[in-house]
PDB file of N, CA and C in Angstrom:
ATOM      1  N   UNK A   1    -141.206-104.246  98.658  1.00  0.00           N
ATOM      2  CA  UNK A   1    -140.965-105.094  97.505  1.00  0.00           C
ATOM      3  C   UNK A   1    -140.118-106.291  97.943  1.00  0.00           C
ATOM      4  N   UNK A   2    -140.675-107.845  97.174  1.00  0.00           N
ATOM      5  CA  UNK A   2    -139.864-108.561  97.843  1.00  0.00           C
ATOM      6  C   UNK A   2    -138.329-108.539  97.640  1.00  0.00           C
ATOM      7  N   UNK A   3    -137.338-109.233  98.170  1.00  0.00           N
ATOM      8  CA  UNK A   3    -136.244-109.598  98.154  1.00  0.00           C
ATOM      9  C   UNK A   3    -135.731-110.616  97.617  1.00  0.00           C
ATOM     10  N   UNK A   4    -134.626-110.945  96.782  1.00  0.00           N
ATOM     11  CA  UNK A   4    -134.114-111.862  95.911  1.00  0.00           C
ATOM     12  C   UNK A   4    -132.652-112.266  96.960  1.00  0.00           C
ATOM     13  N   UNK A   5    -131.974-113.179  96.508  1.00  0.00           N
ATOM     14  CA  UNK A   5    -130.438-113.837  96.679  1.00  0.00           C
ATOM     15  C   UNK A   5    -130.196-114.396  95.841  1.00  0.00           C
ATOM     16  N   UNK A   6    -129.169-113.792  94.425  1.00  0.00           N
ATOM     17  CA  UNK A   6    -128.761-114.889  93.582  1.00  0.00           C
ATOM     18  C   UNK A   6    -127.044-115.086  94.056  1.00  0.00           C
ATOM     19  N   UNK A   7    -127.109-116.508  94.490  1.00  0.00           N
ATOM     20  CA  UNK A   7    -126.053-117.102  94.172  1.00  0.00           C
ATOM     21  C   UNK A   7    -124.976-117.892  92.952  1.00  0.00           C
ATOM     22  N   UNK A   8    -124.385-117.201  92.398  1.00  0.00           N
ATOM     23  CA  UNK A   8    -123.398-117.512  91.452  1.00  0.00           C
ATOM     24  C   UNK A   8    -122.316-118.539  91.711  1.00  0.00           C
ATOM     25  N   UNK A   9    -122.143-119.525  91.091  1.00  0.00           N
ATOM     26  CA  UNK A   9    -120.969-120.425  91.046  1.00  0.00           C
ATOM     27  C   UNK A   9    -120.527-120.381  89.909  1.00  0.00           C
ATOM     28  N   UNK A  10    -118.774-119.989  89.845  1.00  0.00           N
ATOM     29  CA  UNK A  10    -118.303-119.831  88.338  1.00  0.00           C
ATOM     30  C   UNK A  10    -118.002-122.049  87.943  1.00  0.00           C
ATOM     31  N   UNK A  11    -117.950-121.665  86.871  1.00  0.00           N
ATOM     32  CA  UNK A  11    -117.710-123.199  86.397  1.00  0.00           C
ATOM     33  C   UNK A  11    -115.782-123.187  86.688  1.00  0.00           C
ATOM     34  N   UNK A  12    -114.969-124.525  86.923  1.00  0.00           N
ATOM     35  CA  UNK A  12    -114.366-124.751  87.085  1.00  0.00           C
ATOM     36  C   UNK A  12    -113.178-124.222  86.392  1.00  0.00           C
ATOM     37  N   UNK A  13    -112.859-123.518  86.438  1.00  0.00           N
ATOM     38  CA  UNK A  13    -111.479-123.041  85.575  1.00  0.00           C
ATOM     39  C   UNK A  13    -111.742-121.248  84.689  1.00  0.00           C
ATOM     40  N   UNK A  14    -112.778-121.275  85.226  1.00  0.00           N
ATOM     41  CA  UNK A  14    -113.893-120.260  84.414  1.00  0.00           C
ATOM     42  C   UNK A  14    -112.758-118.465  84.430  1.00  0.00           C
ATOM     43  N   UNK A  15    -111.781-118.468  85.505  1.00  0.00           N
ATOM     44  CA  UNK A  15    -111.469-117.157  85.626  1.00  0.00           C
ATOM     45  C   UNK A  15    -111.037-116.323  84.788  1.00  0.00           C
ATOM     46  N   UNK A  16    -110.462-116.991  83.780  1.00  0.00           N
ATOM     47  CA  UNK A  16    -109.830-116.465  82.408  1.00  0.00           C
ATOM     48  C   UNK A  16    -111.338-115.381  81.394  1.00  0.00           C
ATOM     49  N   UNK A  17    -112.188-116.382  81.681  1.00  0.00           N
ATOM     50  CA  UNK A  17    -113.433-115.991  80.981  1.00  0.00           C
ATOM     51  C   UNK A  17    -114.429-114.821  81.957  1.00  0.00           C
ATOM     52  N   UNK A  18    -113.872-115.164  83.408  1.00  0.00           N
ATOM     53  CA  UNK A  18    -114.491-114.110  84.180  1.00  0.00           C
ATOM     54  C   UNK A  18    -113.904-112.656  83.615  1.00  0.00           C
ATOM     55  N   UNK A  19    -112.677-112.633  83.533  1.00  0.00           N
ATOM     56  CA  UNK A  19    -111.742-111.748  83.664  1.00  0.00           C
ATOM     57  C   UNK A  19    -112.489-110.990  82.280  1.00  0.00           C
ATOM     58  N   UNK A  20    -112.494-111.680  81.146  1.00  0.00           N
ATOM     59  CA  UNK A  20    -112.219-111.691  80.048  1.00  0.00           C
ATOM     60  C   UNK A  20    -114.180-111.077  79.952  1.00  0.00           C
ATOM     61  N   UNK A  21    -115.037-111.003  80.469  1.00  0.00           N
ATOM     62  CA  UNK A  21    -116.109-110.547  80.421  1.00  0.00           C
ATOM     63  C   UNK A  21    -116.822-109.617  81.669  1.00  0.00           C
ATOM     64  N   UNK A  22    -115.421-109.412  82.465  1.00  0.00           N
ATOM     65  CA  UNK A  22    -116.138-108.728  83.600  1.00  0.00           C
ATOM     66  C   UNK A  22    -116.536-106.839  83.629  1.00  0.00           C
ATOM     67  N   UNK A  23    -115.784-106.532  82.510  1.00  0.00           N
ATOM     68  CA  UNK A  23    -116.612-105.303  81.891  1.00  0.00           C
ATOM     69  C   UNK A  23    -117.924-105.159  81.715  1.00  0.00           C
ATOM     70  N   UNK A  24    -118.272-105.871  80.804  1.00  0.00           N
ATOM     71  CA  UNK A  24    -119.922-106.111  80.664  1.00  0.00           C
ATOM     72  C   UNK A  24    -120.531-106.977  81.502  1.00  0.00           C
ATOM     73  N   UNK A  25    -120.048-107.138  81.936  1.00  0.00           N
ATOM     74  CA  UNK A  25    -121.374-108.218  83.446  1.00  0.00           C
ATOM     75  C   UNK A  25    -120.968-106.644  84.094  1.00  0.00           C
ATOM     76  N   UNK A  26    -120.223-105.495  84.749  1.00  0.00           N
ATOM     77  CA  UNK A  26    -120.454-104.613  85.382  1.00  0.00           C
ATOM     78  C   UNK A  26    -121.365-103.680  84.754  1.00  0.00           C
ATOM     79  N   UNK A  27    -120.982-103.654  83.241  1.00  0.00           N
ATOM     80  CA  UNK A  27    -121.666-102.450  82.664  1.00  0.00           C
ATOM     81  C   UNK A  27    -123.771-102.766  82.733  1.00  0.00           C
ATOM     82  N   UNK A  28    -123.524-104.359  82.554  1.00  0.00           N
ATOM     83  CA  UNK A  28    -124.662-105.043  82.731  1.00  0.00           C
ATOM     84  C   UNK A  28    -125.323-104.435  84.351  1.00  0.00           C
ATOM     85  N   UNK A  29    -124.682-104.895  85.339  1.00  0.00           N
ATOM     86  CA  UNK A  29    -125.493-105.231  86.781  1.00  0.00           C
ATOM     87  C   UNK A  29    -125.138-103.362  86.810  1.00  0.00           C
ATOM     88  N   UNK A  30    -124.543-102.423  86.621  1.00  0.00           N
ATOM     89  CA  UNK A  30    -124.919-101.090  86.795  1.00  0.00           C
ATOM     90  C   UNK A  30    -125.879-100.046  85.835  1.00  0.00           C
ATOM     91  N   UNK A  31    -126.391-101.294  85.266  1.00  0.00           N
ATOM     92  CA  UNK A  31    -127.172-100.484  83.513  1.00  0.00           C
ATOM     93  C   UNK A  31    -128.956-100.035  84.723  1.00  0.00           C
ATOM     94  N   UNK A  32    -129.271 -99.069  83.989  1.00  0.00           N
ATOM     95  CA  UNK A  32    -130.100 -98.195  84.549  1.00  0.00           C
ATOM     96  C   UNK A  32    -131.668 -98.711  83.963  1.00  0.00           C
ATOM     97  N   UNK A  33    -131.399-100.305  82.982  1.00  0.00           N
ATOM     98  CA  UNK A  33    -132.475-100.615  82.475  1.00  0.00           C
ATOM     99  C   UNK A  33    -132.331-102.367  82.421  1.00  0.00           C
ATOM    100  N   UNK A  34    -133.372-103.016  84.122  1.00  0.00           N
ATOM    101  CA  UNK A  34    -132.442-103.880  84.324  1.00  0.00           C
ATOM    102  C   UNK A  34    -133.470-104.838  84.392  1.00  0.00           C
ATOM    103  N   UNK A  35    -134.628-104.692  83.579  1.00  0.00           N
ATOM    104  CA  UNK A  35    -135.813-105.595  83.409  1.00  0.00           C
ATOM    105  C   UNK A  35    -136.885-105.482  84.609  1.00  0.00           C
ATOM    106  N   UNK A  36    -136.993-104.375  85.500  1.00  0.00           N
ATOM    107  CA  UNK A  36    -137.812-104.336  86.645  1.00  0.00           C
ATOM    108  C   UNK A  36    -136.972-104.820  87.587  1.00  0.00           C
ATOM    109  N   UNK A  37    -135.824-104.804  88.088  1.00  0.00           N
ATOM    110  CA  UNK A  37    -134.999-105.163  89.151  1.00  0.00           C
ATOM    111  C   UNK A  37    -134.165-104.209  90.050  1.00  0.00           C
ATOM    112  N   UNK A  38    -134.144-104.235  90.990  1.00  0.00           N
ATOM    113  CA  UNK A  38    -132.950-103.148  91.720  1.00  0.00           C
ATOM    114  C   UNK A  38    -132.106-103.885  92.274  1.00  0.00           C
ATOM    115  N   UNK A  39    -130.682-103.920  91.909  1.00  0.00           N
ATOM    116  CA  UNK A  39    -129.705-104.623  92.517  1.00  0.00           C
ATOM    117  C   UNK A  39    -129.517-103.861  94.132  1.00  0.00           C
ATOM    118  N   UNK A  40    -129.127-104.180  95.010  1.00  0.00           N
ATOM    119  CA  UNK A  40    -129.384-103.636  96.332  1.00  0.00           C
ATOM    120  C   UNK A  40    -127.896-103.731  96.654  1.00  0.00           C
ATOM    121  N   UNK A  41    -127.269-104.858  96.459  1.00  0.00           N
ATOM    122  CA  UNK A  41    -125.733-105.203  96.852  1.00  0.00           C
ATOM    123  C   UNK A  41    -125.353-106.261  95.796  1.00  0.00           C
ATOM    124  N   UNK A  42    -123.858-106.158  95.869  1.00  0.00           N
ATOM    125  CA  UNK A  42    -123.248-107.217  94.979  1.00  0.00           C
ATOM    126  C   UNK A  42    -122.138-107.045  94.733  1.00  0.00           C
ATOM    127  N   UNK A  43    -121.668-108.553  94.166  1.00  0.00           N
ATOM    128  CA  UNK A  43    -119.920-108.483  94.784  1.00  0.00           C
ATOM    129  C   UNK A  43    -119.304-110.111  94.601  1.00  0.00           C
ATOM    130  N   UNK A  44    -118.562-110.526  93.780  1.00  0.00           N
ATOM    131  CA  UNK A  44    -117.755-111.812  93.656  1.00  0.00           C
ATOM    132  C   UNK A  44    -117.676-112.012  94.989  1.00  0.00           C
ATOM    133  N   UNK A  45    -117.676-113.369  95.285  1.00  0.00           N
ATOM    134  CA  UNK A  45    -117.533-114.725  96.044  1.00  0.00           C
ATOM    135  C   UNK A  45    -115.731-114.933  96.039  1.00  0.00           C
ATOM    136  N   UNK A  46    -115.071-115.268  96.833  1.00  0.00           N
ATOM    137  CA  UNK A  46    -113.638-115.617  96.527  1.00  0.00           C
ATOM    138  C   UNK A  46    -113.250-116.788  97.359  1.00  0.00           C
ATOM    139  N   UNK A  47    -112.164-117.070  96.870  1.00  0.00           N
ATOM    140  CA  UNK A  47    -111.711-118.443  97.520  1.00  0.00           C
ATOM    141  C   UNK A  47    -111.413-118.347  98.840  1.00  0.00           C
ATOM    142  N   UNK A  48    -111.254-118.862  99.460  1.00  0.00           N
ATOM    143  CA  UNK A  48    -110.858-118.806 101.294  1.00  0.00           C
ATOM    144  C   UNK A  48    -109.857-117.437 101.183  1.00  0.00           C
ATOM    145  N   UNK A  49    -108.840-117.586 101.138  1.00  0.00           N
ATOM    146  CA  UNK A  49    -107.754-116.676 100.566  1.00  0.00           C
ATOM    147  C   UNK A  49    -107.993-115.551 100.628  1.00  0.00           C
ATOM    148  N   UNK A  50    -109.074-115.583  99.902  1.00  0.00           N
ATOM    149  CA  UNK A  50    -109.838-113.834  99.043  1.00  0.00           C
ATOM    150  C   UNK A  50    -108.344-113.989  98.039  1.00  0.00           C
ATOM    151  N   UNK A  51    -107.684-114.712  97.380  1.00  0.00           N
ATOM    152  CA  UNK A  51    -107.080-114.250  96.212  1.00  0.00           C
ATOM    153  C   UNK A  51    -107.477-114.884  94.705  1.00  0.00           C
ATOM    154  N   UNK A  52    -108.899-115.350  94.688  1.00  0.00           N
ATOM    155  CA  UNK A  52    -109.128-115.499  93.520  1.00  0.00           C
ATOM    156  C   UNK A  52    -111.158-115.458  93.685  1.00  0.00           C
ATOM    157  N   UNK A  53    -111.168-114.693  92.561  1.00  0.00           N
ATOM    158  CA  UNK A  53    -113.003-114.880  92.611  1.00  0.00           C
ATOM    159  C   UNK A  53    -113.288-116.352  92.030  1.00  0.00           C
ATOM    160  N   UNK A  54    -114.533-116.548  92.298  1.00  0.00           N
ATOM    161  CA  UNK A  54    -114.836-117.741  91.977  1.00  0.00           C
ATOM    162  C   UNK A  54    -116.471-117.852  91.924  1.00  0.00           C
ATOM    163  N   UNK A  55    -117.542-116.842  92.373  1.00  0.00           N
ATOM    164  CA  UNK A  55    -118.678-116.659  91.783  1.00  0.00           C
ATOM    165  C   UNK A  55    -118.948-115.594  91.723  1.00  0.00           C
ATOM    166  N   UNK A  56    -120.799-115.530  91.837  1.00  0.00           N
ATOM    167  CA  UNK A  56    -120.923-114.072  92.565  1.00  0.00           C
ATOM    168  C   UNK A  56    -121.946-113.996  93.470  1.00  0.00           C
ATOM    169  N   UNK A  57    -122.662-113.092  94.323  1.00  0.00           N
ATOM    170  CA  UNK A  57    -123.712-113.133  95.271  1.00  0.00           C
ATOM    171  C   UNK A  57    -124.212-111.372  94.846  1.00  0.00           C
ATOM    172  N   UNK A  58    -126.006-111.767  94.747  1.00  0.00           N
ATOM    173  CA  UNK A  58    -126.867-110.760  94.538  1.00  0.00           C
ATOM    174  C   UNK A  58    -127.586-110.332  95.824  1.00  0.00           C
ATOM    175  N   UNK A  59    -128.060-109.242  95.779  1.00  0.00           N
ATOM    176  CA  UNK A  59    -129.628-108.772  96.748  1.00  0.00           C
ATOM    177  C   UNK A  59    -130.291-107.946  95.898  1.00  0.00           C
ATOM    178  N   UNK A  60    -131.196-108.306  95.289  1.00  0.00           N
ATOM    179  CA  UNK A  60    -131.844-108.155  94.689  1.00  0.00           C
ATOM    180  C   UNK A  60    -133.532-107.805  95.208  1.00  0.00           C
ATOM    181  N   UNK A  61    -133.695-106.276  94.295  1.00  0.00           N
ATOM    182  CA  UNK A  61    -135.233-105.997  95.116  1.00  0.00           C
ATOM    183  C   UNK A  61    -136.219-106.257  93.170  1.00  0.00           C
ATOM    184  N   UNK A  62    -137.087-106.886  93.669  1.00  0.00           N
ATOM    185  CA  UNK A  62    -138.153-107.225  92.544  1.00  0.00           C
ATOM    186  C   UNK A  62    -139.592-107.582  93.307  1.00  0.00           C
ATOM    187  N   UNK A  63    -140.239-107.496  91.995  1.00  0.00           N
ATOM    188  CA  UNK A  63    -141.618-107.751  91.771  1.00  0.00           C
ATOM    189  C   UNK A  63    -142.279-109.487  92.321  1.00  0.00           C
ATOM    190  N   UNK A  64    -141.429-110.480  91.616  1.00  0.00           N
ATOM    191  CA  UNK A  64    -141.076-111.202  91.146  1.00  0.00           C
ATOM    192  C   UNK A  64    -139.617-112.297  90.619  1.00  0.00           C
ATOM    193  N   UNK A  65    -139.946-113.393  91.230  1.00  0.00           N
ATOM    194  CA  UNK A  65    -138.733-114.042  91.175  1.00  0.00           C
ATOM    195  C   UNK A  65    -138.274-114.566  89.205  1.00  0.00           C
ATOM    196  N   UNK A  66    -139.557-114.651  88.921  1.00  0.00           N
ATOM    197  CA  UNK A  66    -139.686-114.641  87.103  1.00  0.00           C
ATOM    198  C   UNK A  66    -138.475-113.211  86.392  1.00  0.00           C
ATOM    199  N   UNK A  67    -138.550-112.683  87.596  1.00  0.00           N
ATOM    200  CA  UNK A  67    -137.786-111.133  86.669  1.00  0.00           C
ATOM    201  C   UNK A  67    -136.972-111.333  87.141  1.00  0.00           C
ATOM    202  N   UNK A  68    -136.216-112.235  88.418  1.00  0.00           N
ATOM    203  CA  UNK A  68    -134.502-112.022  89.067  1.00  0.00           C
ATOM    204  C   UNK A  68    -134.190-113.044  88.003  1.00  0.00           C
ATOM    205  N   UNK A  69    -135.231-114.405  87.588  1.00  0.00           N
ATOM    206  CA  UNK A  69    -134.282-115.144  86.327  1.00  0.00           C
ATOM    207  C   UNK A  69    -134.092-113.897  85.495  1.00  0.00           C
ATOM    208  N   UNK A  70    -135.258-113.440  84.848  1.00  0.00           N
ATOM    209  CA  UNK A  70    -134.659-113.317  83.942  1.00  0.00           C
ATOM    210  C   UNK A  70    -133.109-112.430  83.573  1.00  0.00           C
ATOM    211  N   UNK A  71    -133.176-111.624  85.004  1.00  0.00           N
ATOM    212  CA  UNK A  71    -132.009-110.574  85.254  1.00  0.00           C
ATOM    213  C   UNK A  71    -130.492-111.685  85.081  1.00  0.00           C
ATOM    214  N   UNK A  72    -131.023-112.854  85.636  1.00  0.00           N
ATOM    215  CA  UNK A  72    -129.824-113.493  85.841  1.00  0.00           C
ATOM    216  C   UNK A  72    -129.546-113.902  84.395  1.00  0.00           C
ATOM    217  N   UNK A  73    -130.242-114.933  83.538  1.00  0.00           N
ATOM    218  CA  UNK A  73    -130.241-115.102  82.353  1.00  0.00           C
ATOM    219  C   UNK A  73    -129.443-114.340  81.126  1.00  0.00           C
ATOM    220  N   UNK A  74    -129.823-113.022  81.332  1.00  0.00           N
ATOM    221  CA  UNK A  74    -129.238-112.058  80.697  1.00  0.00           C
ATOM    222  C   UNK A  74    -127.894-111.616  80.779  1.00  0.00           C
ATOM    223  N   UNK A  75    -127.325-112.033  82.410  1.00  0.00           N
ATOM    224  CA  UNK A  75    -125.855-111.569  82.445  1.00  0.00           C
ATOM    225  C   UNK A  75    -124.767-111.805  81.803  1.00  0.00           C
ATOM    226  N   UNK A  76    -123.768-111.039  81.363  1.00  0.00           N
ATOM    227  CA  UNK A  76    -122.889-111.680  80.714  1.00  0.00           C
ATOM    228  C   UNK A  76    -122.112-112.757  81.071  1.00  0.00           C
ATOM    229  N   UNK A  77    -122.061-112.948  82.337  1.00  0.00           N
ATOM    230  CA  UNK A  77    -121.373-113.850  83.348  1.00  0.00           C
ATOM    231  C   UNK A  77    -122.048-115.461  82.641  1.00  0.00           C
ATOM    232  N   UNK A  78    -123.126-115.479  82.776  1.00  0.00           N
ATOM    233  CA  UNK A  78    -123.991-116.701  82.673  1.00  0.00           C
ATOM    234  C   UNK A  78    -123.980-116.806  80.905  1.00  0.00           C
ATOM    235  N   UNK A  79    -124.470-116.207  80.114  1.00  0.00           N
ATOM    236  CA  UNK A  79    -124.197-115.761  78.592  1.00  0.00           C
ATOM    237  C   UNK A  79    -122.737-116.439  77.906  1.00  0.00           C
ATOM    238  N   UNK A  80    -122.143-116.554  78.417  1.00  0.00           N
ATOM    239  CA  UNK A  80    -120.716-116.533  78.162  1.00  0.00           C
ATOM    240  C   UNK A  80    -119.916-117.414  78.966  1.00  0.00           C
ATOM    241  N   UNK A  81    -120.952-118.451  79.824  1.00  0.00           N
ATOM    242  CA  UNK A  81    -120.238-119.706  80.218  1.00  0.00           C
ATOM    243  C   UNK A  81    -119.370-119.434  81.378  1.00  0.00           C
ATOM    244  N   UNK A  82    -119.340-117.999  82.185  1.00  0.00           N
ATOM    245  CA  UNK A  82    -118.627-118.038  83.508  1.00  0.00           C
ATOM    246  C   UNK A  82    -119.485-119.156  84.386  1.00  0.00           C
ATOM    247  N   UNK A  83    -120.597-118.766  84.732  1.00  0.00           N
ATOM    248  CA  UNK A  83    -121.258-118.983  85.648  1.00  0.00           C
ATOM    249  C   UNK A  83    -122.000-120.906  85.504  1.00  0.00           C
ATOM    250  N   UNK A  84    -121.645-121.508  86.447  1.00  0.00           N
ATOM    251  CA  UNK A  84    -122.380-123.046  86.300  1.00  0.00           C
ATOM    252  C   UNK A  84    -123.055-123.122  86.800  1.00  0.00           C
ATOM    253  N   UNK A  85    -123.486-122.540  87.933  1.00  0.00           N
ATOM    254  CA  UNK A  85    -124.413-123.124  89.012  1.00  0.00           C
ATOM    255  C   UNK A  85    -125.161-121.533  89.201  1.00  0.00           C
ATOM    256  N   UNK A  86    -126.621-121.408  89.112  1.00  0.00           N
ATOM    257  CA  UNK A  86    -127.260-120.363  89.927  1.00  0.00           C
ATOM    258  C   UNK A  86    -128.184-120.406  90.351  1.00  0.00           C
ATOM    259  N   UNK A  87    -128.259-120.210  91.925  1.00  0.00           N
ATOM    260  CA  UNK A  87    -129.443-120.405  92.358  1.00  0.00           C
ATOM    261  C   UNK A  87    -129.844-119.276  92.966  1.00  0.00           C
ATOM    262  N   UNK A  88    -131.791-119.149  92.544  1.00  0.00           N
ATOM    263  CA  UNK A  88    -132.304-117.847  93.454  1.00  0.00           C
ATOM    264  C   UNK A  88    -132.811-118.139  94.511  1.00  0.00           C
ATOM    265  N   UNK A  89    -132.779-117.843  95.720  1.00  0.00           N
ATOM    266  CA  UNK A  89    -134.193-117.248  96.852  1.00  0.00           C
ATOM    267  C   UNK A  89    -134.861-116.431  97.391  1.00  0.00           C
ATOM    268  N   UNK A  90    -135.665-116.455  97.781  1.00  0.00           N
ATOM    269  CA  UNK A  90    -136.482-115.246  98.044  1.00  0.00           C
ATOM    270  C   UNK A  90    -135.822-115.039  99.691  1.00  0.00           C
ATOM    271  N   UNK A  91    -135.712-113.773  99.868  1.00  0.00           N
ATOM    272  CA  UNK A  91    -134.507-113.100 101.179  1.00  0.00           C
ATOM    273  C   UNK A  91    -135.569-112.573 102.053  1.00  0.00           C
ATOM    274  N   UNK A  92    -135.405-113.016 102.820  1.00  0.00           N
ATOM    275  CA  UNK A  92    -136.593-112.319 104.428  1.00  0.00           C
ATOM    276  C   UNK A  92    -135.318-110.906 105.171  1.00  0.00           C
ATOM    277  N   UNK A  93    -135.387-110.047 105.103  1.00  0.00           N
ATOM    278  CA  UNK A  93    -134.393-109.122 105.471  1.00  0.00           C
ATOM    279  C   UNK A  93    -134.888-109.076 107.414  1.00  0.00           C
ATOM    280  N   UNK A  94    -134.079-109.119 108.305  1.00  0.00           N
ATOM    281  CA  UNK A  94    -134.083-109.197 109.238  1.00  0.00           C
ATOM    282  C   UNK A  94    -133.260-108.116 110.107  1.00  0.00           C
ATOM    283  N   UNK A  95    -132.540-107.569 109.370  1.00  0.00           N
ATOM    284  CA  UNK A  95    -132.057-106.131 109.904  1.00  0.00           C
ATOM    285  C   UNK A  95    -130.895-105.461 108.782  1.00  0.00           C
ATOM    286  N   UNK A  96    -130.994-104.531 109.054  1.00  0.00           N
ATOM    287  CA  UNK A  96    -130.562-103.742 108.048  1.00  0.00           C
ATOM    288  C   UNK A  96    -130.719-102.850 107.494  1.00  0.00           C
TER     289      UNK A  96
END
């Protein structure tokens, strides 16, 4: 099945609202009914530091890149104005 990469960029100042919705974006990306998607890995992005998140990064196994939007679409992260920037690609796995 192919492979997805969604990259997450939170919007500028967004952490208050990360914080403030990161229950349900987990309860979301661990829900057992996820539109035809298997999350594979995943995990906030952080500042150089590692002391503040600041997006997020997917691996994503699907059918279809139509179903990683829509997975993404749905998150609470994006729903709720964390997220500004997301972009998908399709992932060539090379070892692992």
């Amino acid at each position: 099945m192919p492979l997805f990469a969604v990259h997450a960029l939170d919007k500028p100042g967004a952490l208050p609202l990360r914080l403030e919705h990161y229950a349900a974006h987990r309860a979301y990306v661990e829900s057992d009914h996820l539109r035809g998607v298997t999350v594979v890995t995943s995990g906030p992005l952080q500042t150089a530091d590692g002391d503040t998140m600041i997006g997020s990064l997917f691996l994503i196994e699907a059918e279809t890149q139509a179903q990683v939007e829509a997975f993404a679409q749905a998150d609470p992260f994006l729903v709720h104005g964390v997220w500004g920037q997301v972009s998908i690609s399709r992932f060539l796995r090379r070892k692992g």
